[in-house]
Protein backbone atom coordinates (compact mmCIF):
# COMPACT_ATOMS: atom_id res chain seq x y z
CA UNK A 1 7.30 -13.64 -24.88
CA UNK A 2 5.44 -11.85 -27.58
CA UNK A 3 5.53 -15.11 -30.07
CA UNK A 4 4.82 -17.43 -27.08
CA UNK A 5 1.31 -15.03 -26.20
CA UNK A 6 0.53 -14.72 -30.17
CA UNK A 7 -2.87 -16.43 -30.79
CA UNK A 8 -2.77 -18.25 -26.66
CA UNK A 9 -6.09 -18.17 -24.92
CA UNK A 10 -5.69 -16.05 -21.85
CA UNK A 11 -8.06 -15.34 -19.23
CA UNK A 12 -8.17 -12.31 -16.76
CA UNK A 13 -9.80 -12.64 -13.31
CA UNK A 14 -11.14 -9.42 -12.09
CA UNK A 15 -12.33 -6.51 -13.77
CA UNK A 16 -11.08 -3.77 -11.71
CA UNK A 17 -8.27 -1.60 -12.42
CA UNK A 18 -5.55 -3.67 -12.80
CA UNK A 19 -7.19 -6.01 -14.81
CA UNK A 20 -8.43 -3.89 -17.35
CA UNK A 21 -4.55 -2.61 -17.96
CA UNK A 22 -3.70 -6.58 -17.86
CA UNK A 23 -6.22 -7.66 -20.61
CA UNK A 24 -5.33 -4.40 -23.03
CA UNK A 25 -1.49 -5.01 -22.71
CA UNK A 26 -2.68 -8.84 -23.49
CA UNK A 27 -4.76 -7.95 -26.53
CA UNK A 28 -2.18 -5.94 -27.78
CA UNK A 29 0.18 -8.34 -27.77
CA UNK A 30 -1.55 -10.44 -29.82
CA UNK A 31 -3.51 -13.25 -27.56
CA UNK A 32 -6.95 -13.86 -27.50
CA UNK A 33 -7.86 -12.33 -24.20
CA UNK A 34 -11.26 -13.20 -21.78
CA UNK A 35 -12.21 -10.96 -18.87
CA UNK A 36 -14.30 -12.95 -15.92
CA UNK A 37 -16.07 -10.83 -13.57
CA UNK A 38 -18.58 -12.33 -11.03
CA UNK A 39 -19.84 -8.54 -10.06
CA UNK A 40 -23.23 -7.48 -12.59
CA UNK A 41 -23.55 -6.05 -15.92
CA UNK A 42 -24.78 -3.47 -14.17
CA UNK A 43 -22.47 -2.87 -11.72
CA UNK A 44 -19.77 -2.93 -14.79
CA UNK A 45 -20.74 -0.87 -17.61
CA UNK A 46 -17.99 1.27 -17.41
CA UNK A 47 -15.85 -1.91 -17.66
CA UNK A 48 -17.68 -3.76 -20.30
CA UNK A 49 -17.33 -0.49 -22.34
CA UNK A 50 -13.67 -0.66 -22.35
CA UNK A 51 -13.39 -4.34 -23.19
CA UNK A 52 -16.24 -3.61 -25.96
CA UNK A 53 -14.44 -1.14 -27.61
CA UNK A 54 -11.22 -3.22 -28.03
CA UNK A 55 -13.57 -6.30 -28.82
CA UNK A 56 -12.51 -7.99 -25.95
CA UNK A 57 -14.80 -11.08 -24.68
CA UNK A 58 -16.05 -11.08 -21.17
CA UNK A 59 -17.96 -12.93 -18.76
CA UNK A 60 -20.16 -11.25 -15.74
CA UNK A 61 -22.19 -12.41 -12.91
CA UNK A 62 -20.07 -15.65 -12.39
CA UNK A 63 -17.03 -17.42 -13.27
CA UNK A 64 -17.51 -19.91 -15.96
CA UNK A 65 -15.45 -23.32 -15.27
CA UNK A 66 -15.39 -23.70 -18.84
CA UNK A 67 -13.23 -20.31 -19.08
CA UNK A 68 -10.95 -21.52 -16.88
CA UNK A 69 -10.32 -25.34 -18.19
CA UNK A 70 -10.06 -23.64 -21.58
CA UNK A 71 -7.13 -21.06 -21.03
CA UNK A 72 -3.36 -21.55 -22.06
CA UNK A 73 -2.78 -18.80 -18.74
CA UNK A 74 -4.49 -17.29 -16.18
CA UNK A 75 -3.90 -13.60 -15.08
CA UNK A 76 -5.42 -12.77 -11.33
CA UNK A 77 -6.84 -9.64 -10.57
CA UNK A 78 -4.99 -8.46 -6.39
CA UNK A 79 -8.86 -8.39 -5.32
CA UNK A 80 -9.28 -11.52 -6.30
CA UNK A 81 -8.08 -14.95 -3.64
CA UNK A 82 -6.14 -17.60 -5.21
CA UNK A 83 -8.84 -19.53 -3.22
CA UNK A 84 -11.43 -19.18 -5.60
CA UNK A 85 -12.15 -22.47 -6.27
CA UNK A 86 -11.91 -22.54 -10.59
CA UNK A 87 -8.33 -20.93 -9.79
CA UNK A 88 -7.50 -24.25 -7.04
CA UNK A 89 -9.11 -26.43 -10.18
CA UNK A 90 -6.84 -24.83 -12.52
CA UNK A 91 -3.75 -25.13 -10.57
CA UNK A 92 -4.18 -28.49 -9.63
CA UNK A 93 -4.75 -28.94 -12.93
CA UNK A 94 -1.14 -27.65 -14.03
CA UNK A 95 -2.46 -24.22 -15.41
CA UNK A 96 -0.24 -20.85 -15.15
CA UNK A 97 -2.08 -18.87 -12.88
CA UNK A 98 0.06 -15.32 -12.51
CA UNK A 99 -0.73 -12.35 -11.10
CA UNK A 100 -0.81 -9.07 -13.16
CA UNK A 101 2.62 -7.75 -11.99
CA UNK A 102 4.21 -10.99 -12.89
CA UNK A 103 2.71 -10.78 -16.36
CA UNK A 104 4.17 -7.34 -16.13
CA UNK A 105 7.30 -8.03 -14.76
CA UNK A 106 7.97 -9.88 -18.47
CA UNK A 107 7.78 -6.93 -20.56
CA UNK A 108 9.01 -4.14 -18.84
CA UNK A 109 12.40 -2.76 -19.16
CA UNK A 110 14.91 -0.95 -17.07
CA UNK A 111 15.23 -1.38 -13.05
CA UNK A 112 12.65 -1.73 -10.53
CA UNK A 113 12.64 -0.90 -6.90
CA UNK A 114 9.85 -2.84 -5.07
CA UNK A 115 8.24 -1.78 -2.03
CA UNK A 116 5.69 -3.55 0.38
CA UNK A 117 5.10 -3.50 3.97
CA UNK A 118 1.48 -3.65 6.11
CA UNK A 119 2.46 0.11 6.75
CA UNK A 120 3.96 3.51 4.88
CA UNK A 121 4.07 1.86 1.48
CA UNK A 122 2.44 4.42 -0.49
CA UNK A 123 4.72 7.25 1.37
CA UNK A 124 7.91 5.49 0.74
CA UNK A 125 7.22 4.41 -3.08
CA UNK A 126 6.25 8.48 -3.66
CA UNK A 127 9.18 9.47 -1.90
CA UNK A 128 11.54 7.19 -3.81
CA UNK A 129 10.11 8.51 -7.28
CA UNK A 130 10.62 12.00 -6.28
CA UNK A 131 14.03 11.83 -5.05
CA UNK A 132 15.29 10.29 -8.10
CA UNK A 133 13.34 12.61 -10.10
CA UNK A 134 15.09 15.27 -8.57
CA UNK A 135 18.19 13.04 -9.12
CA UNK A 136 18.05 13.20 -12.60
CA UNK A 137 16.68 9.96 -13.34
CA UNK A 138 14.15 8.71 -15.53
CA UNK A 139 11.36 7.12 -13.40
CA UNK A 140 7.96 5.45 -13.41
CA UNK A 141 5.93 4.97 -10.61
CA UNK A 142 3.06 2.46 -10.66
CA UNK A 143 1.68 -0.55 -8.49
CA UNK A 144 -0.83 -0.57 -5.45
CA UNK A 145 -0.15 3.15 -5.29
CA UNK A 146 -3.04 2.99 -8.17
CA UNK A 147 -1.35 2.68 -11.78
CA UNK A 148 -1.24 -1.03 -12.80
CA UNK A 149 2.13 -1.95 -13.66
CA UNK A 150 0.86 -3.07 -16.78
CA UNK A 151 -0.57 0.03 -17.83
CA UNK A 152 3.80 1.22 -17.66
CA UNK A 153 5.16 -1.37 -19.70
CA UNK A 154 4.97 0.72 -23.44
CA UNK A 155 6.63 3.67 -21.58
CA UNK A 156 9.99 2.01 -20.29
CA UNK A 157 13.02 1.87 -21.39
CA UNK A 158 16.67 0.20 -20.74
CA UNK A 159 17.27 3.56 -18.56
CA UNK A 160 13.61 3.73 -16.87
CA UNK A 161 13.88 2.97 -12.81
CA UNK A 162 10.37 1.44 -11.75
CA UNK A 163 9.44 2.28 -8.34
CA UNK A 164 6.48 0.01 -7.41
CA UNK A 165 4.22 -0.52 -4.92
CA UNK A 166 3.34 -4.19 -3.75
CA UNK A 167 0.70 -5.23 -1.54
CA UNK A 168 0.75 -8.68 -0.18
CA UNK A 169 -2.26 -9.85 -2.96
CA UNK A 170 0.38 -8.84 -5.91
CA UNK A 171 2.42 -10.94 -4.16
CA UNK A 172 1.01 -14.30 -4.19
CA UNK A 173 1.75 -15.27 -7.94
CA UNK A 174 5.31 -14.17 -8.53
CA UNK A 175 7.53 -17.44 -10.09
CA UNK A 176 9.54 -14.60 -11.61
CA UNK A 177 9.02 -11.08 -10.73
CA UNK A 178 12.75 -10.69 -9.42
CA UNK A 179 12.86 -6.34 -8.35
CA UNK A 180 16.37 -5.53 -8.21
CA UNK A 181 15.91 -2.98 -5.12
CA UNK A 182 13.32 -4.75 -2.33
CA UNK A 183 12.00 -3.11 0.42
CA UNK A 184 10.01 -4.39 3.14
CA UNK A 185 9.08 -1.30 5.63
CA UNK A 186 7.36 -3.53 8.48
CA UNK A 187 5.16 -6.71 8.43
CA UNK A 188 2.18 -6.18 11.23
CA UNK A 189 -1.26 -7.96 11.52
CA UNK A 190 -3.78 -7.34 8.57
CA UNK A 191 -6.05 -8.95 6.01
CA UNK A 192 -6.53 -11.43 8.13
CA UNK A 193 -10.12 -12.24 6.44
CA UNK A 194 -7.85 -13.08 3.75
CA UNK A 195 -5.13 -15.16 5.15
CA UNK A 196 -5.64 -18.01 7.66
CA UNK A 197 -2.80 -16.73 9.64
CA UNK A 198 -0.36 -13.95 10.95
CA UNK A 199 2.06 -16.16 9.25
CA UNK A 200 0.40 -17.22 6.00
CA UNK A 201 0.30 -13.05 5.55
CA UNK A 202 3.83 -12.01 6.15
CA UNK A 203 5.13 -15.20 3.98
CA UNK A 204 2.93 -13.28 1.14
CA UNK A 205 5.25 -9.98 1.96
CA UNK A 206 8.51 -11.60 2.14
CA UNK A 207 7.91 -13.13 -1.28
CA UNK A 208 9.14 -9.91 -2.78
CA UNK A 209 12.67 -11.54 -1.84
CA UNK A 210 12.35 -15.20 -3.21
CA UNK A 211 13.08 -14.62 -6.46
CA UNK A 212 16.43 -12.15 -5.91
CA UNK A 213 19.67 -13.29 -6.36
CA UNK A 214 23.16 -12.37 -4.55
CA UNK A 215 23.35 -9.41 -7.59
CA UNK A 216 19.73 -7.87 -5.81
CA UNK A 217 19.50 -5.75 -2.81
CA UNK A 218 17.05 -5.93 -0.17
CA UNK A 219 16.32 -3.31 2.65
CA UNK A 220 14.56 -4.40 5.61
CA UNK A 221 13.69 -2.50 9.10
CA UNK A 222 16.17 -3.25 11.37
CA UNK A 223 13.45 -3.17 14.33
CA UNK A 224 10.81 -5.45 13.02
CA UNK A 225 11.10 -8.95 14.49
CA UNK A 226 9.52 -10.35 12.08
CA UNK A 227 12.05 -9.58 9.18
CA UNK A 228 15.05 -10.90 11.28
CA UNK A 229 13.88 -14.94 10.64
CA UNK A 230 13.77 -15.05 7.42
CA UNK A 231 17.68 -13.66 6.55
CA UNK A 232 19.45 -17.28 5.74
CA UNK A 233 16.53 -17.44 3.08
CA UNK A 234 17.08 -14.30 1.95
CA UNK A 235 20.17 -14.68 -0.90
CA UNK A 236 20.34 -10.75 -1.89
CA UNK A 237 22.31 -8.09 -0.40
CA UNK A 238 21.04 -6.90 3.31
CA UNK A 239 20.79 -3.55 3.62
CA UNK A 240 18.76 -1.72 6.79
CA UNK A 241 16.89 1.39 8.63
CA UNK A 242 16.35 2.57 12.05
CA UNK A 243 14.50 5.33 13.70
CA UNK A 244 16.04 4.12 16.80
CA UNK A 245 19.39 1.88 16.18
CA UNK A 246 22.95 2.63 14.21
CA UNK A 247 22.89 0.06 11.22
CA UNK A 248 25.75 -1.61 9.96
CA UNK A 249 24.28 -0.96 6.36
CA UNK A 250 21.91 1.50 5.89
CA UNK A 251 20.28 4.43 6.89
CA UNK A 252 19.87 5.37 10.86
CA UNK A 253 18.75 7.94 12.74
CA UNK A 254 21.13 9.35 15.40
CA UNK A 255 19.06 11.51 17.37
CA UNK A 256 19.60 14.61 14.87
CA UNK A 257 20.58 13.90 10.98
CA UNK A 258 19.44 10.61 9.22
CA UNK A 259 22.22 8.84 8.31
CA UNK A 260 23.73 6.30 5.45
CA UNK A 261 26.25 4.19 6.62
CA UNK A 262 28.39 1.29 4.46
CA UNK A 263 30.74 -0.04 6.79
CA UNK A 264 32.94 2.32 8.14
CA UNK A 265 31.98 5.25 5.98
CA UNK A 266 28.55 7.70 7.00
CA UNK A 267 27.32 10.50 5.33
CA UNK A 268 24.41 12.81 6.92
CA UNK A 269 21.87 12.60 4.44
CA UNK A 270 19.29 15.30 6.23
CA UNK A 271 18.80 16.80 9.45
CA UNK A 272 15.51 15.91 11.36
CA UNK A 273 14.51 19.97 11.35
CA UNK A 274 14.85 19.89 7.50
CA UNK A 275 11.52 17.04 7.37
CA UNK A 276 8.00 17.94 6.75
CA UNK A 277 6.01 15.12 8.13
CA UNK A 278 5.11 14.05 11.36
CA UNK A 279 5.65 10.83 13.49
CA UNK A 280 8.08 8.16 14.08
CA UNK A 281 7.25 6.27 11.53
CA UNK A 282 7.46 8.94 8.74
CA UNK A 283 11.26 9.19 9.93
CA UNK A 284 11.27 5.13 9.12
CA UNK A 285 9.87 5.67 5.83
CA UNK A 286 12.41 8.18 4.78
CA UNK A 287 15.33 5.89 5.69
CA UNK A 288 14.15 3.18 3.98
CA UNK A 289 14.00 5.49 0.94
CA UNK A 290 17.07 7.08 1.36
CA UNK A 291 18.35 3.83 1.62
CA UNK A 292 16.80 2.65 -1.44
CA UNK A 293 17.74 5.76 -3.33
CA UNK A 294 21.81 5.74 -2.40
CA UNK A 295 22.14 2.27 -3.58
CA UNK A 296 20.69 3.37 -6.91
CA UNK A 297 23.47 5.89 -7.21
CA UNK A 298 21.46 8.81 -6.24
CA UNK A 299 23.61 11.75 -4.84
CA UNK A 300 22.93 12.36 -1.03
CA UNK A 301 22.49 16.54 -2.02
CA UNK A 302 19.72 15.40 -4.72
CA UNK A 303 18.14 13.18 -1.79
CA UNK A 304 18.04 15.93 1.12
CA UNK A 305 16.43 18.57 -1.57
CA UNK A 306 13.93 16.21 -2.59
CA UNK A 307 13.08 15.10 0.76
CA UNK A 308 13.05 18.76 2.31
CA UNK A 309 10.44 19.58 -0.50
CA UNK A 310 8.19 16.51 0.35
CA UNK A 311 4.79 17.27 1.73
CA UNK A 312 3.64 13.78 1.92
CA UNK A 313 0.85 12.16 -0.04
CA UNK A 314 -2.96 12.47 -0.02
CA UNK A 315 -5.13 10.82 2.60
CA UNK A 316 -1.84 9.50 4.83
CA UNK A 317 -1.30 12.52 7.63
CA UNK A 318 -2.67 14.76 5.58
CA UNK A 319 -3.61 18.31 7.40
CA UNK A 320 -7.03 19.21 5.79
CA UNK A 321 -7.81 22.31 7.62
CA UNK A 322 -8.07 24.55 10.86
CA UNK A 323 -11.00 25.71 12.02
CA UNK A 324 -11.47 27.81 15.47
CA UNK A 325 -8.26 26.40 16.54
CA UNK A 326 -8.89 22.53 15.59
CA UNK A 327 -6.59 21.04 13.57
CA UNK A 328 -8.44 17.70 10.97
CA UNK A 329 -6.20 15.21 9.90
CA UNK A 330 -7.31 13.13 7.01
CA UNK A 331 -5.42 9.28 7.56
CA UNK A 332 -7.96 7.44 5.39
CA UNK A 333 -5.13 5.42 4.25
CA UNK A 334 -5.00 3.90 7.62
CA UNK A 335 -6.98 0.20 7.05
CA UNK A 336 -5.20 -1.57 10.08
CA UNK A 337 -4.48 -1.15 13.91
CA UNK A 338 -0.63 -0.95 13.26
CA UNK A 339 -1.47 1.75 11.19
CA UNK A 340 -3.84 3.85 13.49
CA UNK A 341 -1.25 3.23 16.29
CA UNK A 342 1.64 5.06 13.90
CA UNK A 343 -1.22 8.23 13.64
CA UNK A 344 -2.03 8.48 17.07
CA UNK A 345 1.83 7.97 17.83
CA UNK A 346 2.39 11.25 15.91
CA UNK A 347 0.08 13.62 18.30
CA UNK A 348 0.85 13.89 21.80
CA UNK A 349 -2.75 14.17 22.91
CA UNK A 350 -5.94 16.23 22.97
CA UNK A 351 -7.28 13.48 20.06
CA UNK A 352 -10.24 13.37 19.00
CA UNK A 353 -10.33 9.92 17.04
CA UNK A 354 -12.67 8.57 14.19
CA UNK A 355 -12.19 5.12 14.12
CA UNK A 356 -14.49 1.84 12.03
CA UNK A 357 -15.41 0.80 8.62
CA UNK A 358 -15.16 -2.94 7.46
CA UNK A 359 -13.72 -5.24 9.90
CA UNK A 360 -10.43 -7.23 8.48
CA UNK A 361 -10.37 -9.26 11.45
CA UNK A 362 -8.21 -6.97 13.83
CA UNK A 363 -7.63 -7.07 17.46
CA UNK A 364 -8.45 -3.63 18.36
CA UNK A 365 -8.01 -3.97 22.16
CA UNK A 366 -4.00 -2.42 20.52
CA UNK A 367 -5.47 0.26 20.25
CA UNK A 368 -6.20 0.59 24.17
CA UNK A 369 -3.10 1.58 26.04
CA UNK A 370 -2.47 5.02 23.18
CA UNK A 371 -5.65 6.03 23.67
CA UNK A 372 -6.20 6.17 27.05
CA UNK A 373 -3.01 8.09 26.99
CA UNK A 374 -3.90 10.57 23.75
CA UNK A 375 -7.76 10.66 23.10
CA UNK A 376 -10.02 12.36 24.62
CA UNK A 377 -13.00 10.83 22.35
CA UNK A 378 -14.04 8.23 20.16
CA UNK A 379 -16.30 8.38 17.22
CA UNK A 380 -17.32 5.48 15.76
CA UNK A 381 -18.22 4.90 12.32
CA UNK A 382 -19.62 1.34 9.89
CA UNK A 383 -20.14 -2.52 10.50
CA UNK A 384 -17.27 -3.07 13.23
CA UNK A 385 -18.66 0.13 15.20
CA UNK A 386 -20.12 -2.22 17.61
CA UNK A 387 -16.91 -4.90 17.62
CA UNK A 388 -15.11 -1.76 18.23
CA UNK A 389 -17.16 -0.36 20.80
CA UNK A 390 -17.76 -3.79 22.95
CA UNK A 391 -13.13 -4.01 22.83
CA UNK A 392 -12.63 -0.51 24.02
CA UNK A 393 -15.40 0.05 25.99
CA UNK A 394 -14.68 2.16 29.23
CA UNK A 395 -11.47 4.27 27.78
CA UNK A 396 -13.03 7.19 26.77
CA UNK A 397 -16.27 8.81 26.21
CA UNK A 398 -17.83 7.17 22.74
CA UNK A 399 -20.19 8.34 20.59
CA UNK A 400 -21.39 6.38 17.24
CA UNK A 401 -21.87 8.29 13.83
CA UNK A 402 -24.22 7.01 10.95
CA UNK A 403 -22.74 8.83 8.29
CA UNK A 404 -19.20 10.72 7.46
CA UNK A 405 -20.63 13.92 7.63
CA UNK A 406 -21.94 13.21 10.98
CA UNK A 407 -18.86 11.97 11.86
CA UNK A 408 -17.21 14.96 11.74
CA UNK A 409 -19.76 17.13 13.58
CA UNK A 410 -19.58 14.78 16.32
CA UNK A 411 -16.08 14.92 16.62
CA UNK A 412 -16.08 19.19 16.47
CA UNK A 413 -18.09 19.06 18.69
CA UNK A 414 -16.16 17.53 21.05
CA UNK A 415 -13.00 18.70 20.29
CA UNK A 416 -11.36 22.19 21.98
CA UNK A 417 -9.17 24.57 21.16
CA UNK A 418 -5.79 23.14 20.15
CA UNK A 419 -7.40 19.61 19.76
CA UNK A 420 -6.80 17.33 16.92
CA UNK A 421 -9.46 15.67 15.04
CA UNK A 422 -7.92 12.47 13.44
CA UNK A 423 -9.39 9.96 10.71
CA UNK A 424 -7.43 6.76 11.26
CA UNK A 425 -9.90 4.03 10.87
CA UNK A 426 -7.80 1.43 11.40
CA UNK A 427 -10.30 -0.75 8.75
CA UNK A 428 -11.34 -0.99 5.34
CA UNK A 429 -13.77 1.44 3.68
CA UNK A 430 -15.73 -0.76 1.68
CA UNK A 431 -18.76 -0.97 3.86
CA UNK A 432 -19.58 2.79 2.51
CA UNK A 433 -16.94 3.40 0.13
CA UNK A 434 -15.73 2.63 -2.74
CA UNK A 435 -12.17 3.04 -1.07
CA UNK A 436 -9.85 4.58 1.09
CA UNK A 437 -9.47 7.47 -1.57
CA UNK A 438 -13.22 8.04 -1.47
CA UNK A 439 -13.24 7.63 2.97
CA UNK A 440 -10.89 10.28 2.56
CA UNK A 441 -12.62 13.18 -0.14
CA UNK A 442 -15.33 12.14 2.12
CA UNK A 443 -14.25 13.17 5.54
CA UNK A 444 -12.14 16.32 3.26
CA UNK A 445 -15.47 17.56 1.94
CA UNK A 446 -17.15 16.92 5.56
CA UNK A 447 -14.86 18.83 7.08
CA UNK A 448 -15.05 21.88 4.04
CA UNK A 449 -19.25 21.74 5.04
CA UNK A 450 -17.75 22.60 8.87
CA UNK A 451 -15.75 25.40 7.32
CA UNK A 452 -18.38 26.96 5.69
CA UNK A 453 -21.32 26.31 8.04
């Protein structure tokens, strides 16, 4: 692959994060690389540093069709839709469009475990790495969970085990990325301002699967409908998980220990008690990892230690403080309904929920039947406040916030001793944010100004 790239004209689409890693990993491999951008100059100096100082070329403000007719292959940014009409002109036109961990996927060594889902990837993927960590293997972990794949490639090795996150955009551009471990944790309704349909979006998940073989495992939840259809087209190895049913193949819980099963044999992995982190769907994640982990070899001791230790990961359930008997939860991370369902599923009530941000086309009347039965008020917050508002009007007492800060003073206010003040916006942040990360530090340093007041 090194020869073939030597001296081909490659173009990157997207200047973010992962295409930055894509285009240095390109330009040290010898091609003549070409960033496109349609964001400003201004808005990417930072960028156009980077490229500058490895004499990169670029393009900003639009995308030149001339850029596109002209490269050998085309790397896509996740941010950027396979819709964008110089990528449909290229493909039509027979060019290699790829995504960035397909381009990846051709240089790095050892084994990868891939993990997508609409829900708990970031959990799962951070779990996996630290159990084999603690298992004694060498391990990288990279993807969605923000390190580009790319950026991994120089540090693997034959013995290096991957563990990568995948959202359904990495997804759309794999004709090889084969991960020898796949994991899907649930496939719910989201991005649907990106995809046409329900459908359209969970195809883009199951692709982890299409290029595995019968030598590949995959690990699916045994309780989402929508990953029993596609099984005959599935040719790896099934393995499953279950908060709620015992699994032929897999882990399970059974009211009191988690357990791996394969076929007549089951081991307790780890007592319920023994887990740090809250809701139903936190048990879920840790069986798909354990799962994931014991077909890598990892010993089940090595697994319950590392799992015991696990506090979870930034801005997903995240406890950010206590003050006068309120508890503030920081689930930034949540950008869907499914997700904000899973949160509110994890308190029993006395709720005090902040809920908006971009709209990505959700139904939020889901939302109705938990909170009726857990909040006891909603603050709203960006664009789909009043979408929000107008589908759950009548619940519960409402009250609509113009800033983060005000956000949380709202929802102290309101809140009583023993309450819970959640941040589960069930939408994107990008109407105020720069991302969930910064939603989150956001509501965190809020909630610090409370503490302090």
């Amino acid at each position: 692959m090194n020869t073939l790239l030597h001296g081909k004209k490659v173009l990157i689409v997207g200047m973010a994060r992962s295409g930055l890693s894509a285009a240095e990993l390109l330009w040290k491999k010898g091609a003549k690389v070409a960033v496109s951008d349609r964001r400003s100059r201004q808005e990417l100096e930072k960028e156009i540093g980077f490229l500058r100082e490895r004499e990169i070329s670029y393009e900003v403000g639009a995308h030149r069709e001339e850029s596109f007719a002209s490269a050998d292959l085309i790397v896509v940014s996740p941010g950027v839709s396979l819709r964008l009409p110089q990528l449909q002109q290229a493909i039509r036109t027979g060019k290699e469009v790829i995504s960035e961990i397909e381009l990846a996927s051709r240089f790095l060594q050892g084994k990868v475990i891939g993990v997508t889902g609409s829900n708990g990837k970031t959990t799962t993927t951070s779990l996996i790495g630290e159990i084999l960590k603690t298992a004694g293997f060498q391990v990288q972990i990279g993807g969605n969970i923000g390190v580009a794949l790319t950026s991994l490639v120089d540090r693997s090795s034959t013995e290096t085990v991957n563990v990568v996150e995948l959202s359904s955009f990495q997804l759309e551009a794999i004709p090889t990325f084969r991960p020898d471990v796949a994991l899907v944790l649930n496939v719910t309704s989201d991005h649907l301002d990106r995809y046409d349909s329900f459908e359209a979006y969970a195809q883009a998940k199951l692709n982890i699967f299409k290029n595995q073989t019968n030598f590949d495992l995959a690990v699916l939840n045994f309780e989402d409908q929508t990953l029993r259809r596609p099984l005959d087209a599935i040719r790896s190895r099934k393995f499953w998980f279950s908060a709620d049913n015992e699994v032929e193949q897999g882990t399970y819980f059974d009211g009191k220990d988690l357990i791996f099963r394969l076929g007549d044999k089951r081991e307790a992995v780890i007592s319920k008690e023994s887990i740090r982190l809250r809701g139903k769907h936190n048990l879920e994640n840790i069986a798909a990892a354990i799962t994931a982990a014991r077909l890598v070899k990892a010993a089940s001791a090595k697994i319950a230690q590392a799992v015991t230790q696990f506090q979870g990961v930034e801005h997903r359930l995240e406890l950010v403080a206590e003050i006068e008997g309120i508890q503030f939860y920081n689930d930034s991370k949540a950008t869907n309904t499914d997700a904000t369902l899973k949160a509110l599923e994890a308190f029993e009530a006395g709720i005090v929920l902040i809920l908006g941000g971009r709209d990505k086309g959700s139904d939020f009347t889901v939302l109705s039947s938990l909170i009726k039965e857990r909040v006891r008020h909603l603050i709203l917050l960006g664009e789909a406040s009043e979408k929000i508002k107008l589908q759950l009007s009548g619940i519960v007492p409402t009250l609509q916030a113009g800033s983060m800060d005000e956000a949380a003073r709202f929802a102290f206010k309101q809140a009583a001793k023993g309450d819970v003040v959640l941040l589960a916006p069930a939408c994107a942040s990008f109407d105020m944010f720069q991302n969930y990360e910064h939603r989150g530090r956001a509501f965190k340093e809020s909630v610090t100004r409370l503490m302090n007041r």
